[in-house]
Each structure stands twice: as structure tokens, then as C-alpha cells.
C-alpha atoms as a PDB file:
ATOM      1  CA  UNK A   1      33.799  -3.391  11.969  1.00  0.00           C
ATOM      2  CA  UNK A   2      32.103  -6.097   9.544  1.00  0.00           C
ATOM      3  CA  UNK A   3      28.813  -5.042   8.019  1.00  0.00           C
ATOM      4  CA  UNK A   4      26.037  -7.252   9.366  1.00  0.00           C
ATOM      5  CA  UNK A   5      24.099  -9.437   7.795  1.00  0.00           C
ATOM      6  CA  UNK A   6      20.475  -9.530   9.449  1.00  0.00           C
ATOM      7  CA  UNK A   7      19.480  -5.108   9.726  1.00  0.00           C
ATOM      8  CA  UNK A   8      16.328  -3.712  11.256  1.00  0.00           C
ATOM      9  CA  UNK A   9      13.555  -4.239   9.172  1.00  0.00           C
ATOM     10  CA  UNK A  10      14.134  -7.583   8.003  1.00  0.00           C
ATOM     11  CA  UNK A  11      12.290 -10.245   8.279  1.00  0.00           C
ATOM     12  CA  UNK A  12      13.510 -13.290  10.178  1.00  0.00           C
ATOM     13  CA  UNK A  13      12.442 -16.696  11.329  1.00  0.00           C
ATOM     14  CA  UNK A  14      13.802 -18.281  13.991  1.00  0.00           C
ATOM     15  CA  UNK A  15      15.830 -21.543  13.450  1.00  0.00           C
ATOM     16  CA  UNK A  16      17.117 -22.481  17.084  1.00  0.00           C
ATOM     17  CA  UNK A  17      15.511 -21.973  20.625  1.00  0.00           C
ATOM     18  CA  UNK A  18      11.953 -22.253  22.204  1.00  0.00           C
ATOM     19  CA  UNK A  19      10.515 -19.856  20.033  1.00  0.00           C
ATOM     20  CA  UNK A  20      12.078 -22.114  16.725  1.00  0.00           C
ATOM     21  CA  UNK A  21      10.217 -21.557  13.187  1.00  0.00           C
ATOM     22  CA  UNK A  22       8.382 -18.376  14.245  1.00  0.00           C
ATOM     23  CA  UNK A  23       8.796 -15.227  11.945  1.00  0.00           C
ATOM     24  CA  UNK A  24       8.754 -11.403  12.073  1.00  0.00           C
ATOM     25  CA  UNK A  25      10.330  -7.974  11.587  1.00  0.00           C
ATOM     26  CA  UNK A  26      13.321  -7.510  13.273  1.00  0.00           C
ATOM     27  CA  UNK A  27      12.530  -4.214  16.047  1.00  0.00           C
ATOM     28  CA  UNK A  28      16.507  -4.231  16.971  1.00  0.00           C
ATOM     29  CA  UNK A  29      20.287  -5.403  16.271  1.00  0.00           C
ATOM     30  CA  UNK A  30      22.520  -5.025  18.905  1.00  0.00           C
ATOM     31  CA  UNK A  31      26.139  -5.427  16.947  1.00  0.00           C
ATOM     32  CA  UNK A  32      28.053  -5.601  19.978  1.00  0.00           C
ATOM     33  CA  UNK A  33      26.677  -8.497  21.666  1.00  0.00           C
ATOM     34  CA  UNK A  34      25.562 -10.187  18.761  1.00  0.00           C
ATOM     35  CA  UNK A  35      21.766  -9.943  19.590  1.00  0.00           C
ATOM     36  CA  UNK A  36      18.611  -9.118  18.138  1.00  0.00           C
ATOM     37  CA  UNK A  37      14.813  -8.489  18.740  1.00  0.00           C
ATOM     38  CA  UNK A  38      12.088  -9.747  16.740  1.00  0.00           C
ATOM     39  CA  UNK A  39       8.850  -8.655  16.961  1.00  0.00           C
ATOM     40  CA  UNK A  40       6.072 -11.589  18.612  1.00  0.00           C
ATOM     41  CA  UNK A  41       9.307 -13.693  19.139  1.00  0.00           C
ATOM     42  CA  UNK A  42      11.554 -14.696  22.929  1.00  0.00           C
ATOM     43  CA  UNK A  43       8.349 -13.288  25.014  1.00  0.00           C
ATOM     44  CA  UNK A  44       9.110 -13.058  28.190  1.00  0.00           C
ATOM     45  CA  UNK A  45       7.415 -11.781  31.260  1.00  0.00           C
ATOM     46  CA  UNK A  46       7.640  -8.541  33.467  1.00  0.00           C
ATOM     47  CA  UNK A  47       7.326  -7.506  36.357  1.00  0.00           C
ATOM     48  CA  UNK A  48       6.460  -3.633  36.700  1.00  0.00           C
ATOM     49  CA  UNK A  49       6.586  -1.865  39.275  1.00  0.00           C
ATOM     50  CA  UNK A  50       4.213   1.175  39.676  1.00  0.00           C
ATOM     51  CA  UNK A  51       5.234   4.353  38.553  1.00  0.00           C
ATOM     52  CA  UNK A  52       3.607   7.554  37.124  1.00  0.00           C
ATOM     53  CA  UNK A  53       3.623   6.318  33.718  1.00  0.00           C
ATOM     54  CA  UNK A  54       2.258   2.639  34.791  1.00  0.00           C
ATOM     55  CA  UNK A  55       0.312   3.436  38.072  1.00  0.00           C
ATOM     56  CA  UNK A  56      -1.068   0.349  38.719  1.00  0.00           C
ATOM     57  CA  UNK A  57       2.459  -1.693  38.090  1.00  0.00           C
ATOM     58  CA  UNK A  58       1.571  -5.300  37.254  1.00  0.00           C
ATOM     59  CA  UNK A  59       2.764  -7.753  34.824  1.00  0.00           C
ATOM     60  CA  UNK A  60       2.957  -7.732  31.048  1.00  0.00           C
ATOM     61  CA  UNK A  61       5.082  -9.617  28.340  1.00  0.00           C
ATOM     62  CA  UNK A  62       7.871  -7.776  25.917  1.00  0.00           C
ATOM     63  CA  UNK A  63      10.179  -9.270  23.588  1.00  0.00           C
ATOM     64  CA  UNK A  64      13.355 -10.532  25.043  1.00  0.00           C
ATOM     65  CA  UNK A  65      17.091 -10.384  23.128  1.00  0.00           C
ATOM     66  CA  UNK A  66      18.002 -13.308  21.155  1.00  0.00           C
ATOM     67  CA  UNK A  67      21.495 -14.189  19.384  1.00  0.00           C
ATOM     68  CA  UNK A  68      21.981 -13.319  16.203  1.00  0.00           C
ATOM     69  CA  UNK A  69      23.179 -16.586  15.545  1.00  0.00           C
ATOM     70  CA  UNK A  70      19.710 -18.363  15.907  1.00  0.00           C
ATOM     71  CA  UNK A  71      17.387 -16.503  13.253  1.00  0.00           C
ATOM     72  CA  UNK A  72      17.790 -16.722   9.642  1.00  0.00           C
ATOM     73  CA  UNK A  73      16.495 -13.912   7.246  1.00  0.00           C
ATOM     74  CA  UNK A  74      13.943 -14.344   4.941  1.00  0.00           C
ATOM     75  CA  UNK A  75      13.739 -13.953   1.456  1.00  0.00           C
ATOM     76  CA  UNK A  76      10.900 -14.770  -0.855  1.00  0.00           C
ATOM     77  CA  UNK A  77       9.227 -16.607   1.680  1.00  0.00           C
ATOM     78  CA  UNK A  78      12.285 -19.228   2.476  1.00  0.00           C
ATOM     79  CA  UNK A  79      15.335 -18.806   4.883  1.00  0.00           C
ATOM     80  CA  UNK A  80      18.448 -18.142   3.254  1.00  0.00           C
ATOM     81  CA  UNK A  81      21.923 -16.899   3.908  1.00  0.00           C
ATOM     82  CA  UNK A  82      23.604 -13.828   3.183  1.00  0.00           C
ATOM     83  CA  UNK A  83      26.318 -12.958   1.495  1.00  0.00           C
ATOM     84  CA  UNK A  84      27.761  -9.735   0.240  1.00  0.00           C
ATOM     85  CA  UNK A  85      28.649  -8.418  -3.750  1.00  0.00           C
ATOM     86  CA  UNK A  86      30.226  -5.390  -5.008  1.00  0.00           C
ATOM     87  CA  UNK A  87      27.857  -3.382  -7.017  1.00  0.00           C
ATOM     88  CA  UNK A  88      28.511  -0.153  -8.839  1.00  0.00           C
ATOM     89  CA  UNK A  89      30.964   0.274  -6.526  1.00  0.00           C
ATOM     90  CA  UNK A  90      28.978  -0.476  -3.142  1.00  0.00           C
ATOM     91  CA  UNK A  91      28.734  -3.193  -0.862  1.00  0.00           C
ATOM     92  CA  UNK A  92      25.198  -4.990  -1.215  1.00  0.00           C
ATOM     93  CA  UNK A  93      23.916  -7.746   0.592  1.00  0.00           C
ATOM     94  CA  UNK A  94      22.866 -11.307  -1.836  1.00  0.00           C
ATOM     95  CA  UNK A  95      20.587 -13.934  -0.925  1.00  0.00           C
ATOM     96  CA  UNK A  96      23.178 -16.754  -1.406  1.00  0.00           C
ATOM     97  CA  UNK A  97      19.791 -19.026  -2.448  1.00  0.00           C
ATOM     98  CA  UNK A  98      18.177 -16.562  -5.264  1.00  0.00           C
ATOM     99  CA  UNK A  99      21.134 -14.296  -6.064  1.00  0.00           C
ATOM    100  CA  UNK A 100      18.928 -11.535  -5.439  1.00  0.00           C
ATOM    101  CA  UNK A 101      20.067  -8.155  -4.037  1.00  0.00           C
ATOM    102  CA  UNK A 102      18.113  -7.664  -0.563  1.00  0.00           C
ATOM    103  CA  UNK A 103      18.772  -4.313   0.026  1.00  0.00           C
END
């Protein structure tokens, strides 16, 4: 399996949808299905149903699965891609902009 590029934690912005040029921390990365969640970002709106936990039921809004292809992570304040470099004998991801390590 090939190591992906955008990992929880990260910050993203979004380059491609309805929710384009917003930012935050990615909450989830779904490999398989090349998705992700982002934190304030693809709200969408639910409807509960009531239950012991919710007793009232009701609508609220959660984040919502977007592709992996549409956000960009960000380093240093701009979007940038990633690329990967062998160091000390592990594989590190590179900001292909700064040529800085990210992780």
C-alpha cells in the first residue's frame, strides 16, 4: 500500500468544491476510498432521530467526507504538494515548495 500524503493532524485547505479555500485540521483519512474529514469543512445536515443518548432527536450539522483529491496541505501558511525523501534511512514526507520535512 502507498504511504499517503495528507495524515490526521494536518492542516488542509480546500482547493475544489463548495466549501473551496476553507482550512482546518484534518479529524480523519479514510485510505480506502480516498476520503477525508476536515474539521468546520463539507457541513452537512442531520437528521436524528430520538434515542436515549439524543432524546429529543432533531437536527444538527457534522462534517461530511470529502476526496482526498480536493484539499491541499498546508505548510507555512501556503498550499503545497508533497513529496517523499529518504532520510537516515526512513521515508519522510517534503513540502515540494520549501523542501522542508513535514513530519
Amino acid at each position: 500500500m502507498a504511504t499517503s500524503k495528507i495524515k490526521k493532524g494536518d492542516t488542509v485547505r480546500v482547493i475544489a468544491g463548495r466549501s473551496r479555500d476553507k482550512e482546518g485540521k484534518v479529524t480523519s483519512v479514510d485510505v480506502k476510498n480516498h476520503k477525508v474529514v476536515v474539521e468546520g469543512v463539507n457541513l452537512v445536515t442531520k437528521h436524528m432521530k430520538p434515542s436515549a443518548a439524543n432524546p429529543d432527536g432533531g437536527i444538527r450539522e457534522q462534517e461530511a467526507a470529502i476526496d482526498i483529491s480536493n484539499v491541499m496541505l498546508v505548510s507555512d501558511g501556503k498550499t503545497t504538494r508533497v513529496g517523499f525523501k529518504i532520510e537516515n534511512g526512513k521515508k519522510v514526507r517534503v513540502a515540494k515548495k520549501t523542501g522542508k520535512t513535514i513530519d
